[in-house]
PDB file of N, CA and C in Angstrom:
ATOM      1  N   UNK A   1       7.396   5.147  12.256  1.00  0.00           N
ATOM      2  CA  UNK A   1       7.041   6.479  11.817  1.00  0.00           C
ATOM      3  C   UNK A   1       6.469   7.288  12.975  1.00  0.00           C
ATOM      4  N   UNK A   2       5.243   6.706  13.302  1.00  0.00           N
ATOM      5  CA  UNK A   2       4.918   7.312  14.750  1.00  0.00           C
ATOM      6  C   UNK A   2       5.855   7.703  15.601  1.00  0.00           C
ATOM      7  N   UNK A   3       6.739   6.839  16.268  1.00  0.00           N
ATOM      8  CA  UNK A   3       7.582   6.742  17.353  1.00  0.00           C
ATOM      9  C   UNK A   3       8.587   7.969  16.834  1.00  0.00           C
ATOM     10  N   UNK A   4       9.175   8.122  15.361  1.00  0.00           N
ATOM     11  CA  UNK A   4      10.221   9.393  15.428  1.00  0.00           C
ATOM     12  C   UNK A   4       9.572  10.861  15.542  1.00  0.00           C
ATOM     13  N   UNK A   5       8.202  10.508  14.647  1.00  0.00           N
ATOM     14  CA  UNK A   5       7.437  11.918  14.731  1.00  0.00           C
ATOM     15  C   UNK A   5       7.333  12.259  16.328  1.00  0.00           C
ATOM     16  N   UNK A   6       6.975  11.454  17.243  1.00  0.00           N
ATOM     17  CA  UNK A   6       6.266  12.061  18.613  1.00  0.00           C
ATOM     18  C   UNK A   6       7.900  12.597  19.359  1.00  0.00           C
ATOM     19  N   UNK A   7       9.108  11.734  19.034  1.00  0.00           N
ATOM     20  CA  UNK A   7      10.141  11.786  19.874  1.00  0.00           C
ATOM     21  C   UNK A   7      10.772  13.601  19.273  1.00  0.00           C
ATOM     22  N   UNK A   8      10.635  13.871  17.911  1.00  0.00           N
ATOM     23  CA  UNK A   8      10.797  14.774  17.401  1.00  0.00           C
ATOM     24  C   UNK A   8       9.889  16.059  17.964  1.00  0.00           C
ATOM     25  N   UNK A   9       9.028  15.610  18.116  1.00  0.00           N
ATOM     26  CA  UNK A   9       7.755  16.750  18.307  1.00  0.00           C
ATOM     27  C   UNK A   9       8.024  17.003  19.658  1.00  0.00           C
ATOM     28  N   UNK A  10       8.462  16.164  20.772  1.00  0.00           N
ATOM     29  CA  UNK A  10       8.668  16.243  22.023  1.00  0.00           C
ATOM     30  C   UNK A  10       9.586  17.570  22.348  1.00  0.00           C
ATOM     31  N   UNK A  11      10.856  17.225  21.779  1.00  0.00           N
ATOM     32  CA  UNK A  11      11.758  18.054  22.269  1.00  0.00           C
ATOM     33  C   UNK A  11      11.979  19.485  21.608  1.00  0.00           C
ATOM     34  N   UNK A  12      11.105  19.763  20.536  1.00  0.00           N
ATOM     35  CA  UNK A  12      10.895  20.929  19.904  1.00  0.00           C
ATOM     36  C   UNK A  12       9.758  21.827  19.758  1.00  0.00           C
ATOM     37  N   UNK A  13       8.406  21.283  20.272  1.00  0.00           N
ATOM     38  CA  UNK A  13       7.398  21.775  20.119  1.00  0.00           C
ATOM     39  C   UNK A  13       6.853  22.299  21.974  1.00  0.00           C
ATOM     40  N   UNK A  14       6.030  23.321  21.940  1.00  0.00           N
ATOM     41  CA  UNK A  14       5.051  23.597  22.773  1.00  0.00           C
ATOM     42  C   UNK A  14       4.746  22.334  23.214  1.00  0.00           C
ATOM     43  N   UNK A  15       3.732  22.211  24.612  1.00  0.00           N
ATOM     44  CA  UNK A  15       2.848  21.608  24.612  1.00  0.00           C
ATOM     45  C   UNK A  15       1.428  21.500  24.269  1.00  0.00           C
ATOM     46  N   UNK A  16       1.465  22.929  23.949  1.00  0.00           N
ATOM     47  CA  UNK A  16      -0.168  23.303  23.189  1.00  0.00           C
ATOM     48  C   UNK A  16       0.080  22.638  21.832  1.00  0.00           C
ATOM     49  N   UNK A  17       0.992  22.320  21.102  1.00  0.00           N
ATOM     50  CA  UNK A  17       1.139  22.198  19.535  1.00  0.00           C
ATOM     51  C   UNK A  17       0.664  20.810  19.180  1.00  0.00           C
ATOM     52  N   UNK A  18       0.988  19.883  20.789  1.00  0.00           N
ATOM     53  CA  UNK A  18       0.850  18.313  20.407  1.00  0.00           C
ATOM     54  C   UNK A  18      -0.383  17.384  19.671  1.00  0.00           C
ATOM     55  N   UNK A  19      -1.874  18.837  19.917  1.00  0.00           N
ATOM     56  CA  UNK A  19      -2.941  18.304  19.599  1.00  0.00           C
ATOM     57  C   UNK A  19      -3.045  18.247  18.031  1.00  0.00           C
ATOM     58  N   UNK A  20      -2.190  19.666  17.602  1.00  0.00           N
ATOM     59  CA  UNK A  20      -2.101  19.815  16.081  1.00  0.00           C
ATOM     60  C   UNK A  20      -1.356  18.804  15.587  1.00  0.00           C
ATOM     61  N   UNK A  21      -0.308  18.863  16.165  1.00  0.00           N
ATOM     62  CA  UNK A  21       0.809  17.767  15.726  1.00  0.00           C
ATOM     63  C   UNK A  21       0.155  16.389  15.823  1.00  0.00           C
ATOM     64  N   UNK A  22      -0.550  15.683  16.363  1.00  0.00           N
ATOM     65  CA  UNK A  22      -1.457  14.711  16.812  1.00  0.00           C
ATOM     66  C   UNK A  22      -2.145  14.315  15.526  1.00  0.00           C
ATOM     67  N   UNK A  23      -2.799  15.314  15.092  1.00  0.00           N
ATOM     68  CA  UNK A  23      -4.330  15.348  13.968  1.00  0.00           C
ATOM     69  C   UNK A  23      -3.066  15.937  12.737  1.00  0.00           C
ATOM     70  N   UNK A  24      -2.097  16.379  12.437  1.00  0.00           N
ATOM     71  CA  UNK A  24      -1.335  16.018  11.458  1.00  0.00           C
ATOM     72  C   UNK A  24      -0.627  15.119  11.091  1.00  0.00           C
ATOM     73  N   UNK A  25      -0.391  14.024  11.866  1.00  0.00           N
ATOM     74  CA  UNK A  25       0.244  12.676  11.926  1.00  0.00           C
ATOM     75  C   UNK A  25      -0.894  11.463  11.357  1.00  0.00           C
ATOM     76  N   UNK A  26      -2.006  11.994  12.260  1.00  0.00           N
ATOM     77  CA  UNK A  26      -3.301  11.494  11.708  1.00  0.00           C
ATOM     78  C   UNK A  26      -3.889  11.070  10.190  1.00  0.00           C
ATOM     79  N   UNK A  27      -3.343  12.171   9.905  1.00  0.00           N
ATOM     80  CA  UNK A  27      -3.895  12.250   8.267  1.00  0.00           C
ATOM     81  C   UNK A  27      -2.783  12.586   7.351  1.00  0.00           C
ATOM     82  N   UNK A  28      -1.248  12.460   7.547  1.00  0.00           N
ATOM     83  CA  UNK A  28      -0.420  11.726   6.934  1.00  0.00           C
ATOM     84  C   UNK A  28      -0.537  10.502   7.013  1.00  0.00           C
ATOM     85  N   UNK A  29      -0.844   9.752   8.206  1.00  0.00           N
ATOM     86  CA  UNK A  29      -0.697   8.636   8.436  1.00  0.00           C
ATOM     87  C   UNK A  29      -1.821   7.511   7.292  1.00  0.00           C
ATOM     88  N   UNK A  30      -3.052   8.100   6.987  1.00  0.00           N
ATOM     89  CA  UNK A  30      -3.938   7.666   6.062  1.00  0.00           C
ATOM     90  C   UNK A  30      -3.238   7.229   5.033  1.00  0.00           C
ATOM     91  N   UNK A  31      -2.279   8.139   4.191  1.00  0.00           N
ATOM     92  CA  UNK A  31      -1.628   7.661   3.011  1.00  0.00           C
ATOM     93  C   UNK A  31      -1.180   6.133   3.155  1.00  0.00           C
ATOM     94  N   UNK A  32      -0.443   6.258   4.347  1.00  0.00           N
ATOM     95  CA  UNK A  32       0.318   4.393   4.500  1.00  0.00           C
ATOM     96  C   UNK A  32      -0.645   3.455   4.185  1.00  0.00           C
ATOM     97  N   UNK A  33      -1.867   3.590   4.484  1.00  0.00           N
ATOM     98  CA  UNK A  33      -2.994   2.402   4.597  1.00  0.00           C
ATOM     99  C   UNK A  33      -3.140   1.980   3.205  1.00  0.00           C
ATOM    100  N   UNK A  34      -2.612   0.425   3.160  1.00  0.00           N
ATOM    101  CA  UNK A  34      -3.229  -0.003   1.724  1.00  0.00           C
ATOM    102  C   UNK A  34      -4.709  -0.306   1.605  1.00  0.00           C
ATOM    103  N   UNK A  35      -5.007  -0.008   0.214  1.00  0.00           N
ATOM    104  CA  UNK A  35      -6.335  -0.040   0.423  1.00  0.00           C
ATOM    105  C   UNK A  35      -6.897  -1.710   0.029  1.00  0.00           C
ATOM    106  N   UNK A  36      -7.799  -2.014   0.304  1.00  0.00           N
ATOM    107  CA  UNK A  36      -8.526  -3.219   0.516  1.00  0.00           C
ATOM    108  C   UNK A  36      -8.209  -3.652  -1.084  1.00  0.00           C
ATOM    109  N   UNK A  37      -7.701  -5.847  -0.410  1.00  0.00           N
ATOM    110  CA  UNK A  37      -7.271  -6.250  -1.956  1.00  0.00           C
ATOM    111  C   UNK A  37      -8.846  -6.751  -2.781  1.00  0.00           C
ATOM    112  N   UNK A  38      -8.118  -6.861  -4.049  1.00  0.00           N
ATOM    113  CA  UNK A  38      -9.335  -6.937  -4.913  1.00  0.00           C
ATOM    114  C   UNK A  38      -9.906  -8.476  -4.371  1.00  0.00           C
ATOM    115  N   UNK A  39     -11.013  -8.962  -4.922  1.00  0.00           N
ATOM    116  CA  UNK A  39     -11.253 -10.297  -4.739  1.00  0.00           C
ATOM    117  C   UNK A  39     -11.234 -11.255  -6.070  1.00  0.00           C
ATOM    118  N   UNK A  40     -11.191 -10.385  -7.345  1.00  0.00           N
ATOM    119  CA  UNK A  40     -10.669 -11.318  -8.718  1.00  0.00           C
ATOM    120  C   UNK A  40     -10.122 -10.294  -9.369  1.00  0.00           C
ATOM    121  N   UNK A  41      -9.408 -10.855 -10.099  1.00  0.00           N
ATOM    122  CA  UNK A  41      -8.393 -10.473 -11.235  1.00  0.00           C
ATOM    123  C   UNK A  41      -8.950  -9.656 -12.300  1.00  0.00           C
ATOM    124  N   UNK A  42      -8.398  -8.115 -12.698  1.00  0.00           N
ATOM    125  CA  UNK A  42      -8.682  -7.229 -13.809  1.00  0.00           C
ATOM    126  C   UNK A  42      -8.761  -8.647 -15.228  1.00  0.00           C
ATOM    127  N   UNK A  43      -7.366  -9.330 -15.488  1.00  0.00           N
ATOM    128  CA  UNK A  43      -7.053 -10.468 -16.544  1.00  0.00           C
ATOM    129  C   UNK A  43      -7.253 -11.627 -16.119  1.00  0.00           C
ATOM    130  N   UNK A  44      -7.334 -12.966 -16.713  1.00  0.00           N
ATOM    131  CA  UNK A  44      -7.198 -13.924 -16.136  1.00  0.00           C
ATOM    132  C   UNK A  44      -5.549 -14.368 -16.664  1.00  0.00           C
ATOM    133  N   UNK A  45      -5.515 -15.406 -15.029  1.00  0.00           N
ATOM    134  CA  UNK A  45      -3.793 -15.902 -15.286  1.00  0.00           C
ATOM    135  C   UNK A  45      -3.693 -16.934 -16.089  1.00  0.00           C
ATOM    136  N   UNK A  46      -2.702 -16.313 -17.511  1.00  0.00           N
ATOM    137  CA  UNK A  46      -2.404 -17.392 -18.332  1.00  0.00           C
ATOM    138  C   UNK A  46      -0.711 -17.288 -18.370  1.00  0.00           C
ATOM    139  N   UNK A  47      -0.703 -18.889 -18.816  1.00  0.00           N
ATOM    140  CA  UNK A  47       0.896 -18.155 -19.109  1.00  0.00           C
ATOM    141  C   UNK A  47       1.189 -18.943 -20.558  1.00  0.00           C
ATOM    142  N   UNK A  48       3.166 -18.765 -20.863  1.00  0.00           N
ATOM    143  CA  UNK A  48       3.012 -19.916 -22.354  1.00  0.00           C
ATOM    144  C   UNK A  48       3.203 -21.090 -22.013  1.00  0.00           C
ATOM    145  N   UNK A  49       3.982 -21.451 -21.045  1.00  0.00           N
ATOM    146  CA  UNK A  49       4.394 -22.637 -20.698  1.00  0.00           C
ATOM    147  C   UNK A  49       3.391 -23.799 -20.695  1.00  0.00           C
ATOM    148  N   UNK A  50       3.676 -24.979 -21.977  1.00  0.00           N
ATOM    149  CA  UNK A  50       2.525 -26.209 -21.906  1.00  0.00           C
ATOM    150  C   UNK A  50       2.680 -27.111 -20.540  1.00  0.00           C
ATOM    151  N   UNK A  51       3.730 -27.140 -19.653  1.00  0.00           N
ATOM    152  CA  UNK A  51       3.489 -27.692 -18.480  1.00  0.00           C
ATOM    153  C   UNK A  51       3.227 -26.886 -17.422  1.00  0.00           C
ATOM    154  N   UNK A  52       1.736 -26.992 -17.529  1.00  0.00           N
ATOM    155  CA  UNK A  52       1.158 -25.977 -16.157  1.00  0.00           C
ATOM    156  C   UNK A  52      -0.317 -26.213 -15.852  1.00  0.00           C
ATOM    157  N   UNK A  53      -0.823 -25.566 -14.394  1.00  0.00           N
ATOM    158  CA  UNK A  53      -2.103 -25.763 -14.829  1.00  0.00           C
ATOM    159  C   UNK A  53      -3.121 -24.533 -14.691  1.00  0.00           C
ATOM    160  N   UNK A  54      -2.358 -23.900 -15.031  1.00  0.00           N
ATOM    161  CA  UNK A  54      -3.146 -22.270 -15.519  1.00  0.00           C
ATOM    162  C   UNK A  54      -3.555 -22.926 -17.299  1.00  0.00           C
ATOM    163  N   UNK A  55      -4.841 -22.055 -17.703  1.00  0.00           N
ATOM    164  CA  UNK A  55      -5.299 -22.418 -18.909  1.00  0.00           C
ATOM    165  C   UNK A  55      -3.887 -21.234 -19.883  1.00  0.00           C
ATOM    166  N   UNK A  56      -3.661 -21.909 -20.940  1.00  0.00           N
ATOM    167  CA  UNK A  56      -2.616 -21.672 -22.325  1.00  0.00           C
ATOM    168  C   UNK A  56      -3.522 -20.704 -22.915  1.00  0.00           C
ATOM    169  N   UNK A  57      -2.318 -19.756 -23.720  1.00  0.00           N
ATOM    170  CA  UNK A  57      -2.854 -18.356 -24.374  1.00  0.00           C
ATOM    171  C   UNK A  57      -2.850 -19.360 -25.733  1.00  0.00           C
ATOM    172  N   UNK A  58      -4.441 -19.102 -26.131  1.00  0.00           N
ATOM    173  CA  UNK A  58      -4.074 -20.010 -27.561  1.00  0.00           C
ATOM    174  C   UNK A  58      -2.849 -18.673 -29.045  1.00  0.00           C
ATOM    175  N   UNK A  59      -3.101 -17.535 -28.809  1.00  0.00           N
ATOM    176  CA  UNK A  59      -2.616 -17.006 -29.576  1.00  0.00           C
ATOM    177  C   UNK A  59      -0.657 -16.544 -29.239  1.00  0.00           C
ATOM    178  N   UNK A  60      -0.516 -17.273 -27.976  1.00  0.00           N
ATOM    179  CA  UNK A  60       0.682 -16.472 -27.453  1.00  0.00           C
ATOM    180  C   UNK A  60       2.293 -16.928 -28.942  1.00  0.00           C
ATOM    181  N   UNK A  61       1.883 -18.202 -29.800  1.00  0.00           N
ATOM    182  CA  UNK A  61       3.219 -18.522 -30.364  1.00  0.00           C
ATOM    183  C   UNK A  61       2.853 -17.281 -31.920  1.00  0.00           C
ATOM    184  N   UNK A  62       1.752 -16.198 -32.428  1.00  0.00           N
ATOM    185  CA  UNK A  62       1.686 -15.012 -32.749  1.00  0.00           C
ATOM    186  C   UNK A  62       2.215 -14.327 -32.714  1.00  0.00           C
ATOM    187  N   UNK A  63       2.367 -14.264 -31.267  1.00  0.00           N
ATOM    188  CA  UNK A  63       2.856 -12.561 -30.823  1.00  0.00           C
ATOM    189  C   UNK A  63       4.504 -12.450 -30.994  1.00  0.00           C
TER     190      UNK A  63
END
C-alpha cells in the first residue's frame, strides 16, 4: 500500500504536497491496524459432538 501510494504521489504531485500526502497516508493507514486480540472468549467453546474435549451443550439435542 505504502510503496504504490509514494510511487503514485511521486510522479504527479509537487514537492511541497509530499508532507500532506505523508500525514494522509498516515491516518489512512490507522484503519489497517487490527486492534489488540481479546484474551477470553465473549461464549465459552462448546460443541455437540460426544467425542471431544471441549465441555457438551447439555441442551443442544432441544434445539
Amino acid at each position: 500500500y505504502i510503496v504504490d501510494e509514494w510511487l503514485w504521489s511521486s510522479s504527479s504531485r509537487t514537492p511541497g504536497a509530499i508532507p500532506g500526502k505523508l500525514k494522509a497516508m498516515r491516518q489512512n493507514i490507522r484503519r489497517l491496524v487490527l486492534p489488540p486480540r481479546r484474551s477470553e472468549r465473549r461464549y465459552p467453546r462448546e460443541v455437540r459432538m460426544t467425542k471431544t474435549h471441549y465441555p457438551i451443550k447439555k441442551n443442544a439435542a432441544q434445539a
